[in-house]
C-alpha atoms as a PDB file:
ATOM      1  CA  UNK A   1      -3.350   3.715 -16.485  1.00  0.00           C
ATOM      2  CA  UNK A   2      -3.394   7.357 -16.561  1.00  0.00           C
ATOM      3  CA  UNK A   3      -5.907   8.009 -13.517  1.00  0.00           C
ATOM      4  CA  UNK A   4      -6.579  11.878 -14.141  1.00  0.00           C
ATOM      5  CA  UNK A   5      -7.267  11.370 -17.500  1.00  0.00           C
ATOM      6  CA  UNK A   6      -9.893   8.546 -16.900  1.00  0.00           C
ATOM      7  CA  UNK A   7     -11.119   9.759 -13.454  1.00  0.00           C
ATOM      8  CA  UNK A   8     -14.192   9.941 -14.094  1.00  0.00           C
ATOM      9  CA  UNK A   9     -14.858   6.452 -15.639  1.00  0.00           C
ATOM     10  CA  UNK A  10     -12.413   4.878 -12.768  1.00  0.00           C
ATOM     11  CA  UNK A  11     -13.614   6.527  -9.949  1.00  0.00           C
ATOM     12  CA  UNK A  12     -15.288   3.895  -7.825  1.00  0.00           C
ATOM     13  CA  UNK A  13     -12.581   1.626  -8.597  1.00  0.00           C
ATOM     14  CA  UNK A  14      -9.434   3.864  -7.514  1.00  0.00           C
ATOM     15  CA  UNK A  15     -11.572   4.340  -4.026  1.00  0.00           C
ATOM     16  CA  UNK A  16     -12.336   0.458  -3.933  1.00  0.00           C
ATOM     17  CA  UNK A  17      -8.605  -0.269  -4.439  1.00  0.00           C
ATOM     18  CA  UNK A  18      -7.483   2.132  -2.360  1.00  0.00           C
ATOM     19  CA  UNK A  19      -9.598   1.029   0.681  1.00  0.00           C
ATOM     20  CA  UNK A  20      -8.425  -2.674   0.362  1.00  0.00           C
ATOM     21  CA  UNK A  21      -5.010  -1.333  -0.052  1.00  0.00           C
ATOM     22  CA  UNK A  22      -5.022   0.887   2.712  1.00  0.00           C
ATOM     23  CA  UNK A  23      -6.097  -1.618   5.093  1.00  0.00           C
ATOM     24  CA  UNK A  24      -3.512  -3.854   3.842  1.00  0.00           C
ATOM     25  CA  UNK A  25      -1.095  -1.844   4.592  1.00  0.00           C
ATOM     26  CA  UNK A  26      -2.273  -0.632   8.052  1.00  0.00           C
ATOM     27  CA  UNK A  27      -2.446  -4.375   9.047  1.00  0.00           C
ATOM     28  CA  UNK A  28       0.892  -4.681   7.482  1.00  0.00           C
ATOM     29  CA  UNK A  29       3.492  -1.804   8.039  1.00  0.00           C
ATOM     30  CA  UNK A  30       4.553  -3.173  11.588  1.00  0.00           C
ATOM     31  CA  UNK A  31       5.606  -6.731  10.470  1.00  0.00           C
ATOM     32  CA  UNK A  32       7.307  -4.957   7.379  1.00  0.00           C
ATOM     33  CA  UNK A  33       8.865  -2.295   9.834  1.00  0.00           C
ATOM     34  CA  UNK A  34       9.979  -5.447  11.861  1.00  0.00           C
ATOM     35  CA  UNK A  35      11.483  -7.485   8.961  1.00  0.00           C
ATOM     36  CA  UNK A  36      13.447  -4.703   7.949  1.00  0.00           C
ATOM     37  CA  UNK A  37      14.949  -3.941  11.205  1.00  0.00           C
ATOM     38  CA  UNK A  38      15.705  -7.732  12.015  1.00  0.00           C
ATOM     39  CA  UNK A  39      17.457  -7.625   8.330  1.00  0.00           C
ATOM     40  CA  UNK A  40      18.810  -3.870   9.764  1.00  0.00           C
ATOM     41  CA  UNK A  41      20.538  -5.644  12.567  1.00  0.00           C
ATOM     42  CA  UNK A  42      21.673  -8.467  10.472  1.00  0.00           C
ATOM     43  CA  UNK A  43      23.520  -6.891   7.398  1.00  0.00           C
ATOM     44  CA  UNK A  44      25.085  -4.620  10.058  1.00  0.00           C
END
């Protein structure tokens, strides 16, 4: 999708998808931080 070119029409979706993603990732970026510094350790 080409967002600038259909930002108008799209608007309330990009913001609805970006909330729920943002809040996925907020709940998410420490276990991910921790898997890759247990896999990090591992490969080393």
């Amino acid at each position: 999708r080409y967002i600038f070119n259909t930002l108008d029409d799209n608007l309330e979706e990009i913001i609805e998808w970006y909330a729920i993603h943002k809040s996925w990732y907020e709940n998410n970026i420490d276990i991910s931080a921790n898997i890759y510094l247990n896999n990090e350790e591992y490969l080393r």
